[in-house]
PDB file of N, CA and C in Angstrom:
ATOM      1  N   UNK A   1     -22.284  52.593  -8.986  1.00  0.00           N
ATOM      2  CA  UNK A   1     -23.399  51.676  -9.059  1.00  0.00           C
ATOM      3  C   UNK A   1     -22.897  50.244  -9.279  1.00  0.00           C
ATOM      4  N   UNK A   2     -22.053  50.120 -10.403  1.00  0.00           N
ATOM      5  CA  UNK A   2     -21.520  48.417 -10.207  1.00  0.00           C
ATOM      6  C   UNK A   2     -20.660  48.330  -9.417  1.00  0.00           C
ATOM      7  N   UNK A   3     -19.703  49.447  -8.829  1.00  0.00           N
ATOM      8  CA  UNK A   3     -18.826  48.846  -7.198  1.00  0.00           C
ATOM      9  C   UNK A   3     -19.858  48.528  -6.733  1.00  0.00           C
ATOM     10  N   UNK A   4     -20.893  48.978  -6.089  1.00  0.00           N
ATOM     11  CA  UNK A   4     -21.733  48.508  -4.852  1.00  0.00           C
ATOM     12  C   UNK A   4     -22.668  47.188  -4.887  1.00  0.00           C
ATOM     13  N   UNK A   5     -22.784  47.226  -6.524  1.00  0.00           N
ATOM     14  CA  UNK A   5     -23.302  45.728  -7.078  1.00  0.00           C
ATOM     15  C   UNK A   5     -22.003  44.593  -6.986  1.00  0.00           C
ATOM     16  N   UNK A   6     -21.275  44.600  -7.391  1.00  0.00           N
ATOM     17  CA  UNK A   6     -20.035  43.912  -7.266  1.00  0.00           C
ATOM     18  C   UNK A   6     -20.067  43.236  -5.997  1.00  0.00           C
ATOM     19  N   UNK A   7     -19.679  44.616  -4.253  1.00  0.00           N
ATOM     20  CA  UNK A   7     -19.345  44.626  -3.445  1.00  0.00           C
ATOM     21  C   UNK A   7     -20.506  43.747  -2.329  1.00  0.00           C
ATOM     22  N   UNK A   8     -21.687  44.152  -2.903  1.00  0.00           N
ATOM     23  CA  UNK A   8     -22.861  43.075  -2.574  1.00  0.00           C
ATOM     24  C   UNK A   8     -22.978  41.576  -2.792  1.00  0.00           C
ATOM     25  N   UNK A   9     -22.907  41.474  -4.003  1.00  0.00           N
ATOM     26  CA  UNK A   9     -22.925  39.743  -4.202  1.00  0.00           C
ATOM     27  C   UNK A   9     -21.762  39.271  -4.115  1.00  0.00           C
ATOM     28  N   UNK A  10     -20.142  39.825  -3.722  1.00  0.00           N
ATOM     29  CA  UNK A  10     -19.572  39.477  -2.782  1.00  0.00           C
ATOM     30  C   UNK A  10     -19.738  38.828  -1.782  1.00  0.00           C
ATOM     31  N   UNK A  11     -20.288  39.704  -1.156  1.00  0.00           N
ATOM     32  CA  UNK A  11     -20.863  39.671   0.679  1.00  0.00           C
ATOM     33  C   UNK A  11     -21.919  38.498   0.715  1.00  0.00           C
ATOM     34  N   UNK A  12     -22.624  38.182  -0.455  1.00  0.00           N
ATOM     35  CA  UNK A  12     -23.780  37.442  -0.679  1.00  0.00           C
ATOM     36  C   UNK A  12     -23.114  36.033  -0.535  1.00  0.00           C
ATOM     37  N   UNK A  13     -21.852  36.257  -1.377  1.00  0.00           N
ATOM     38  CA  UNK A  13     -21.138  34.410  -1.895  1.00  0.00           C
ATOM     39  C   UNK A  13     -20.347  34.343  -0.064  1.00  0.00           C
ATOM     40  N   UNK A  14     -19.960  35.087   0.226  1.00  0.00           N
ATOM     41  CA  UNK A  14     -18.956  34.795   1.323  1.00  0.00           C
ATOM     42  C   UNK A  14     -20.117  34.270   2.020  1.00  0.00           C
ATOM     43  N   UNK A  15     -21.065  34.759   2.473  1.00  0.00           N
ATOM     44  CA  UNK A  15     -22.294  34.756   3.643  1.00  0.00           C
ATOM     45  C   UNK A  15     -22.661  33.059   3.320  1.00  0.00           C
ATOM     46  N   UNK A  16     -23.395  32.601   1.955  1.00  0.00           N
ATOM     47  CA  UNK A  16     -23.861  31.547   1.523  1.00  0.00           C
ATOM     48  C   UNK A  16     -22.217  30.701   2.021  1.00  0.00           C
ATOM     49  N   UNK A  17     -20.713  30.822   1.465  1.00  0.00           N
ATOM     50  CA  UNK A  17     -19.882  29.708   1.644  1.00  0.00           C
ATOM     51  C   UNK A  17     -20.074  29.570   2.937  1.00  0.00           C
ATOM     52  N   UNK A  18     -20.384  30.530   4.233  1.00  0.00           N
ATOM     53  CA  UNK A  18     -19.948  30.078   5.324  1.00  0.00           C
ATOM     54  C   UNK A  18     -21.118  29.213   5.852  1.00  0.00           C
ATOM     55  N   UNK A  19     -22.601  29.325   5.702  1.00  0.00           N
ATOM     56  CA  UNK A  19     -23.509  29.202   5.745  1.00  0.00           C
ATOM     57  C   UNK A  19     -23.483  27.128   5.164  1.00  0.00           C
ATOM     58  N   UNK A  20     -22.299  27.222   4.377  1.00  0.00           N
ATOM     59  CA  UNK A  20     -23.095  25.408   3.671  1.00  0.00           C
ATOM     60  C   UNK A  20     -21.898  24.947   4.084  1.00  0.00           C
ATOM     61  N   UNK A  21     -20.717  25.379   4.877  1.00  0.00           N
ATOM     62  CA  UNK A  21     -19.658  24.512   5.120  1.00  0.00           C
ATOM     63  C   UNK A  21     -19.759  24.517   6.517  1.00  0.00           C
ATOM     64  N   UNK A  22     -20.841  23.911   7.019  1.00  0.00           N
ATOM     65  CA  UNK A  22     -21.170  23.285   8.296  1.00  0.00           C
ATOM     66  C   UNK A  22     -20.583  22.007   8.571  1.00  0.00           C
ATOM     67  N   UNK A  23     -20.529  20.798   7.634  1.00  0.00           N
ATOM     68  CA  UNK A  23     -20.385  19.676   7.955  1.00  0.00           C
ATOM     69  C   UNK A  23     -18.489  19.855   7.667  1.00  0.00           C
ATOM     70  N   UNK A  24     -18.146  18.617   8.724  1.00  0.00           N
ATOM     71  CA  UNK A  24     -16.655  18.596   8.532  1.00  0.00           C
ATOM     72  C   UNK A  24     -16.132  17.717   8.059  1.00  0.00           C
ATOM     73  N   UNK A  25     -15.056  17.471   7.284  1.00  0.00           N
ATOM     74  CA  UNK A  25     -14.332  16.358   6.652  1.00  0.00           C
ATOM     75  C   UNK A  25     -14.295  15.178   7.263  1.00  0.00           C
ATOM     76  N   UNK A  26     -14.276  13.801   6.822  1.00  0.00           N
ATOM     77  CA  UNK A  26     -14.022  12.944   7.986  1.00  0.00           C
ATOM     78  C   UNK A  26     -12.448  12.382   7.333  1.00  0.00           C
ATOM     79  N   UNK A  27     -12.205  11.559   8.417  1.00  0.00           N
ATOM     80  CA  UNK A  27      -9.933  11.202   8.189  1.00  0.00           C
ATOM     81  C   UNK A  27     -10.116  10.022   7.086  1.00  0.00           C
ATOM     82  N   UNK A  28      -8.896   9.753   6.098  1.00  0.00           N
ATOM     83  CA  UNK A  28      -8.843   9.272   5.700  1.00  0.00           C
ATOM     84  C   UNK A  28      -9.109   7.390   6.351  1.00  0.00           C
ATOM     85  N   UNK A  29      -8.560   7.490   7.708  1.00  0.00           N
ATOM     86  CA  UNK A  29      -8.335   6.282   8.638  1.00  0.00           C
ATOM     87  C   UNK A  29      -9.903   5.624   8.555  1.00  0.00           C
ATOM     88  N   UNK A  30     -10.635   6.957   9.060  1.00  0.00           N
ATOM     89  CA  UNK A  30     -12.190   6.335   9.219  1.00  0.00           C
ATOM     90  C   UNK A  30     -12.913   6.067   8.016  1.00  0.00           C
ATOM     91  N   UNK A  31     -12.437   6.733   6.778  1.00  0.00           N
ATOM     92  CA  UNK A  31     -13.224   6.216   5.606  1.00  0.00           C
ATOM     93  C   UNK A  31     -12.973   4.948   5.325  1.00  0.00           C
ATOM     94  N   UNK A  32     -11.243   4.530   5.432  1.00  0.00           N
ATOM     95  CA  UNK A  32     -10.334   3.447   5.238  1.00  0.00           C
ATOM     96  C   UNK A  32     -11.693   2.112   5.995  1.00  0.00           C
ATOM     97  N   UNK A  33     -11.944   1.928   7.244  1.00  0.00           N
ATOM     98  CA  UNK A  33     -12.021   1.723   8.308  1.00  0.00           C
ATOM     99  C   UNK A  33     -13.726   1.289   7.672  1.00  0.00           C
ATOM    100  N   UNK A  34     -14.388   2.492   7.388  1.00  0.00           N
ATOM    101  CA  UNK A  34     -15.908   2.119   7.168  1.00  0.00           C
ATOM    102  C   UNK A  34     -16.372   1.238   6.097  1.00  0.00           C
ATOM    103  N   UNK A  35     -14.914   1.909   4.818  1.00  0.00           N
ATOM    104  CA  UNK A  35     -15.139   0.824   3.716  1.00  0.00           C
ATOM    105  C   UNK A  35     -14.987   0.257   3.962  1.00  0.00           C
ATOM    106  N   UNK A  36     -14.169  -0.600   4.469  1.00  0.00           N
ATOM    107  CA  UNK A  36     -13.812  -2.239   4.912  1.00  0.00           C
ATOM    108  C   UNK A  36     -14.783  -2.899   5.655  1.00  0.00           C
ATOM    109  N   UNK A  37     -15.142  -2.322   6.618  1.00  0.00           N
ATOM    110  CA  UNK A  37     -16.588  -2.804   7.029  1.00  0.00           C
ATOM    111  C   UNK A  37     -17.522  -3.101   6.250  1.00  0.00           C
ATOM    112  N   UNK A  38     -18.201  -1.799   4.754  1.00  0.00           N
ATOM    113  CA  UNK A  38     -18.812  -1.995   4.257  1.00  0.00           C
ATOM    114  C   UNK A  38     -19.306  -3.096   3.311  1.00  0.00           C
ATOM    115  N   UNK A  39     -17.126  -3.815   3.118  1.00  0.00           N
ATOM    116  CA  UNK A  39     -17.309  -4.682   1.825  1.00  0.00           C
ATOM    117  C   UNK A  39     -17.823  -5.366   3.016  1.00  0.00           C
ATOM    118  N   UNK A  40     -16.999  -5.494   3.849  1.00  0.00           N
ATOM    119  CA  UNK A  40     -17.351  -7.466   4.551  1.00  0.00           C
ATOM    120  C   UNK A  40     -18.914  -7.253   4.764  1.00  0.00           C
ATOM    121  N   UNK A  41     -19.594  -6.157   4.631  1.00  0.00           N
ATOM    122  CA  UNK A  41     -21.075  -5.963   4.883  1.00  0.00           C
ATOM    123  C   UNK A  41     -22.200  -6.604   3.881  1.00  0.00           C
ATOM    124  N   UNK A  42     -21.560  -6.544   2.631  1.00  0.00           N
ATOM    125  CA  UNK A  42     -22.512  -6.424   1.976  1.00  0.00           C
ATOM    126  C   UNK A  42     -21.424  -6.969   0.551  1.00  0.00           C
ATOM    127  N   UNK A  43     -20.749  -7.610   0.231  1.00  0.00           N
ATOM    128  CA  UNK A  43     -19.739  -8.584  -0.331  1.00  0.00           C
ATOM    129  C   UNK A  43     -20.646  -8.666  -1.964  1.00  0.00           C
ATOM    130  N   UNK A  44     -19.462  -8.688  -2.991  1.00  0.00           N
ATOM    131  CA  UNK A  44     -19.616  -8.723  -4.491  1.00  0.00           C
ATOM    132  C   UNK A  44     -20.457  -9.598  -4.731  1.00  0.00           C
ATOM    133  N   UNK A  45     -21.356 -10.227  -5.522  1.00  0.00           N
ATOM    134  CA  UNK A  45     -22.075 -11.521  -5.952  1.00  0.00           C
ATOM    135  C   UNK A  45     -21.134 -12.051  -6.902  1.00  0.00           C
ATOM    136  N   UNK A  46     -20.311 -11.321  -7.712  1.00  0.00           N
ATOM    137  CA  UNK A  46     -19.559 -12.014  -8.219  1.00  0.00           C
ATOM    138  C   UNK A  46     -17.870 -11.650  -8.049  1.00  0.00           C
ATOM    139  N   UNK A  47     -17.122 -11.797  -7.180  1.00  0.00           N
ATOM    140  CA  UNK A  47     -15.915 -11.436  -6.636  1.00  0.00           C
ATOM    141  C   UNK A  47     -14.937 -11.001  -8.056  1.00  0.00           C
ATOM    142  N   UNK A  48     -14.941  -9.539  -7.752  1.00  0.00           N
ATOM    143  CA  UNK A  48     -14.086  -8.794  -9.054  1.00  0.00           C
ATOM    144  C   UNK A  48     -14.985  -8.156  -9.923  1.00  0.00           C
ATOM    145  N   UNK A  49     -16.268  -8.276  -9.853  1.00  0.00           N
ATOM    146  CA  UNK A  49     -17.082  -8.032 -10.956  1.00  0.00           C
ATOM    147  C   UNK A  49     -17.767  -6.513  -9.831  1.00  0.00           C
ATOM    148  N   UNK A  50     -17.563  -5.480  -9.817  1.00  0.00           N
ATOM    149  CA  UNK A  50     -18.487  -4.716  -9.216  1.00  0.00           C
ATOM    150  C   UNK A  50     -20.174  -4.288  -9.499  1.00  0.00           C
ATOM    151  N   UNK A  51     -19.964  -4.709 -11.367  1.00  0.00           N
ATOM    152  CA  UNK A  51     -20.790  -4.675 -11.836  1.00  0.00           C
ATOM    153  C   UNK A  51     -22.069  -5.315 -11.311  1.00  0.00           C
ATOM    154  N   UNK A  52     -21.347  -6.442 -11.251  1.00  0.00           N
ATOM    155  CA  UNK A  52     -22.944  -7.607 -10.320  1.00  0.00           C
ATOM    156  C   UNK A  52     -23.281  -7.281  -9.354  1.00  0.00           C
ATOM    157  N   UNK A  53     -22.915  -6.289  -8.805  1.00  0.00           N
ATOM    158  CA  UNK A  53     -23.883  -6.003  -7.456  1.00  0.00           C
ATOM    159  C   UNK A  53     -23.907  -7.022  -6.611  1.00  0.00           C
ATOM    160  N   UNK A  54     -24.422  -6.891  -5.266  1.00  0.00           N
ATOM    161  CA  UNK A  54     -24.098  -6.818  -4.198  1.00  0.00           C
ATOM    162  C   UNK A  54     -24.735  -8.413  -3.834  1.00  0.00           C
ATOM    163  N   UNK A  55     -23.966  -9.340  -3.372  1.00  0.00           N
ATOM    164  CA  UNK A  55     -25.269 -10.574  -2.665  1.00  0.00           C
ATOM    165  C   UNK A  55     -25.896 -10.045  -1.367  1.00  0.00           C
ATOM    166  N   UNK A  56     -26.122  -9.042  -0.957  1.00  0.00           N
ATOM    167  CA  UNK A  56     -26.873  -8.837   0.156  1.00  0.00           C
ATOM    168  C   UNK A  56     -27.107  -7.364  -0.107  1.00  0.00           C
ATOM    169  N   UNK A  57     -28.137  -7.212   0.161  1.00  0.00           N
ATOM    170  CA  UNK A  57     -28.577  -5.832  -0.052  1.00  0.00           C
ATOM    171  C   UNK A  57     -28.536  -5.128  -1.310  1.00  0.00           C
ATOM    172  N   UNK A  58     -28.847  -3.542  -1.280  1.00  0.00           N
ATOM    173  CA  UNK A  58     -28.719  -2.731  -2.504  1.00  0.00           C
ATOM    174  C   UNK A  58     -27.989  -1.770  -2.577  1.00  0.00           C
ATOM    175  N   UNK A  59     -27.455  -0.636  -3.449  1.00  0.00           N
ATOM    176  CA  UNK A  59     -26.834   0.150  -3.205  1.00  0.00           C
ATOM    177  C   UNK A  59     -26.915   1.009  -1.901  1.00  0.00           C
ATOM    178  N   UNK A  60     -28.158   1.083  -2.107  1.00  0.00           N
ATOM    179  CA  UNK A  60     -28.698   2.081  -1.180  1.00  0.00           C
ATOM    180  C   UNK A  60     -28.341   1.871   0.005  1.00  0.00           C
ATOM    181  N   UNK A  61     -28.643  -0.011   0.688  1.00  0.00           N
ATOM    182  CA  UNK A  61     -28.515  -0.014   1.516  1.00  0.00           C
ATOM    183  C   UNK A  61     -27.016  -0.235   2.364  1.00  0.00           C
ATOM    184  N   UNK A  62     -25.889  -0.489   1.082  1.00  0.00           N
ATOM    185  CA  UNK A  62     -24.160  -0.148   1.417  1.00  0.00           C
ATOM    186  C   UNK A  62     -23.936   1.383   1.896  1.00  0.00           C
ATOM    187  N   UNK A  63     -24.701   2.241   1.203  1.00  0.00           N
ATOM    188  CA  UNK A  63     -24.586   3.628   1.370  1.00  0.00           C
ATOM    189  C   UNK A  63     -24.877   4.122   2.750  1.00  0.00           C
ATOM    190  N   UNK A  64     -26.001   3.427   2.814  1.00  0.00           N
ATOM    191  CA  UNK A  64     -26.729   3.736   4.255  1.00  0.00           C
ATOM    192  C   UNK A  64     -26.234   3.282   5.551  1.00  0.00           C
ATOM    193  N   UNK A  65     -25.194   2.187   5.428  1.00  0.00           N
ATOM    194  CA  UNK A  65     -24.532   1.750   5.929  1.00  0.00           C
ATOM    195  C   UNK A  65     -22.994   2.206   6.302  1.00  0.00           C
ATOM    196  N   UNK A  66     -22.491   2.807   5.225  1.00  0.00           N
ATOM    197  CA  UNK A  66     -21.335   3.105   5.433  1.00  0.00           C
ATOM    198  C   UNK A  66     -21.419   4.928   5.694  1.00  0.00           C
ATOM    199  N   UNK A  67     -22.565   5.511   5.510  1.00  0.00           N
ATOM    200  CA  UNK A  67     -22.808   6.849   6.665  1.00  0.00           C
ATOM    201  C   UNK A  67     -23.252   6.534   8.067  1.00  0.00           C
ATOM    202  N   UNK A  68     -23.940   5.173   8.350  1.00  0.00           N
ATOM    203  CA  UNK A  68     -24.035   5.202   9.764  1.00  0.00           C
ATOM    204  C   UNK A  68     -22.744   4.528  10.047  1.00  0.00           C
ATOM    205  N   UNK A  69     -21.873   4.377   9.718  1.00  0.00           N
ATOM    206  CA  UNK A  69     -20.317   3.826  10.018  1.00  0.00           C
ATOM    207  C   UNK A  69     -19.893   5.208  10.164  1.00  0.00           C
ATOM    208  N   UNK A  70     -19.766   6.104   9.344  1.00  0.00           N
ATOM    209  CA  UNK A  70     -19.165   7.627   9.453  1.00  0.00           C
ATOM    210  C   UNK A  70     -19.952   8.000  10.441  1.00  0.00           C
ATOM    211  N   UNK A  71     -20.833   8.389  10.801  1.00  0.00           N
ATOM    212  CA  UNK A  71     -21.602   8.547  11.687  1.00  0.00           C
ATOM    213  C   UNK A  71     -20.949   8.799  12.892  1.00  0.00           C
ATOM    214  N   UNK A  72     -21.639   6.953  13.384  1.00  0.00           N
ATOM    215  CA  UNK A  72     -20.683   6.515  14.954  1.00  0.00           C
ATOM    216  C   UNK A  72     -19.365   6.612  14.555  1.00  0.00           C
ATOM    217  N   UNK A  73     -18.674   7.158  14.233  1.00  0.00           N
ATOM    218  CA  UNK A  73     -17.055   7.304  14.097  1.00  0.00           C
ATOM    219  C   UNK A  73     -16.710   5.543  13.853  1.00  0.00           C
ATOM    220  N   UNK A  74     -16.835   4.517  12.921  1.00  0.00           N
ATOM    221  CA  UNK A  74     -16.280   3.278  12.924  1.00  0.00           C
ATOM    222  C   UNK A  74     -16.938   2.710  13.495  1.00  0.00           C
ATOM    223  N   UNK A  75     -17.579   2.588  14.319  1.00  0.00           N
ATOM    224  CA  UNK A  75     -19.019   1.360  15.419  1.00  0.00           C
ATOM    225  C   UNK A  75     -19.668   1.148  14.447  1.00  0.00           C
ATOM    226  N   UNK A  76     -20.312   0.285  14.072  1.00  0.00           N
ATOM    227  CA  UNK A  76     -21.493  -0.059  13.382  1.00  0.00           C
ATOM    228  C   UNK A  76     -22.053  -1.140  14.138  1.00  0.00           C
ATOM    229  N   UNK A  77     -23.285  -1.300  15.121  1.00  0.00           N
ATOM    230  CA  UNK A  77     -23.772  -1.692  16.083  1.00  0.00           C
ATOM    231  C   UNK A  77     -24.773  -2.630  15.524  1.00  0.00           C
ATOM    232  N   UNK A  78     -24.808  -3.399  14.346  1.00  0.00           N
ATOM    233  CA  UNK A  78     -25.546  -3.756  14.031  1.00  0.00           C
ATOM    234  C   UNK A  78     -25.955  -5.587  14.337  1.00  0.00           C
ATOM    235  N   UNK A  79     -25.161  -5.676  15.452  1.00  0.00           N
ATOM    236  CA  UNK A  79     -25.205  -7.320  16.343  1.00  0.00           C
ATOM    237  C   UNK A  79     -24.554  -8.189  15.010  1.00  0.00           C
ATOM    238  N   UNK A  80     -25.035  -8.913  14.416  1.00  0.00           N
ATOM    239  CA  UNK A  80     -24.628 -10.083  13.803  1.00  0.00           C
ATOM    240  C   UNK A  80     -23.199  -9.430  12.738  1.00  0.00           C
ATOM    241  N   UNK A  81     -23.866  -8.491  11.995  1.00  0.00           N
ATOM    242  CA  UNK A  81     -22.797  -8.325  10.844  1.00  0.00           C
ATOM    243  C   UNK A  81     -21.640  -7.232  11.431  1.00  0.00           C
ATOM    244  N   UNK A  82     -21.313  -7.042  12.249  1.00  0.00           N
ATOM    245  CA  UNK A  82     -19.982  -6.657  12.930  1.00  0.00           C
ATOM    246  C   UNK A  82     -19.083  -7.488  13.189  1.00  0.00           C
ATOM    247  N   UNK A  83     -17.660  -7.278  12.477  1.00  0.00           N
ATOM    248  CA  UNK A  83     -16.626  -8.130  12.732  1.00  0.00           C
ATOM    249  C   UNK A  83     -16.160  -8.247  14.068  1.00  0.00           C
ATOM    250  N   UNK A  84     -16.060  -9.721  14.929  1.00  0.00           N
ATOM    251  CA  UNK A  84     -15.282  -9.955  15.676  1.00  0.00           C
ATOM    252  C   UNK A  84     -14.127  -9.608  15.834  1.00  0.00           C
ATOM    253  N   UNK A  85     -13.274  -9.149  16.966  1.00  0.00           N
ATOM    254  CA  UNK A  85     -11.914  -8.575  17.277  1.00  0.00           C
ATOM    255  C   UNK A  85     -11.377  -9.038  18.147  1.00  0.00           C
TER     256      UNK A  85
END
């Protein structure tokens, strides 16, 4: 009776891990790549101070920003605030 209990919620955890590891890692290069975008995006109010938050925007909207950077793999299409190359 507890082998088969055991041997069940086994089968239960394996089923659920495979089930939530859908999404895939992204490279260190492209995180490298999005943050940097992100600062020049959305830049310290007070340079060194992280605390002060952001002169443009809110957390939320660095966040939101630097998943649609992960996203498009590094593009961020957003006309004005994309760095020239």
């Amino acid at each position: 009776m507890i082998k088969s209990k055991l041997i069940s919620a086994a089968l239960l955890f394996a089923t659920a891990g495979s089930i939530t590891s859908g999404a895939s890692a992204i490279t260190a290069e492209l995180a490298k790549k999005c943050g940097a975008l992100t600062a020049n995006a959305f830049p310290p109010r007070v340079i060194g101070n992280p605390a002060a938050g952001s002169a443009k925007g809110s957390g939320k909207d660095a966040q939101a920003y630097f998943n649609k950077c992960v996203k498009n793999g590094g593009k961020v299409g957003d006309g004005g605030s994309e760095q020239a190359k």
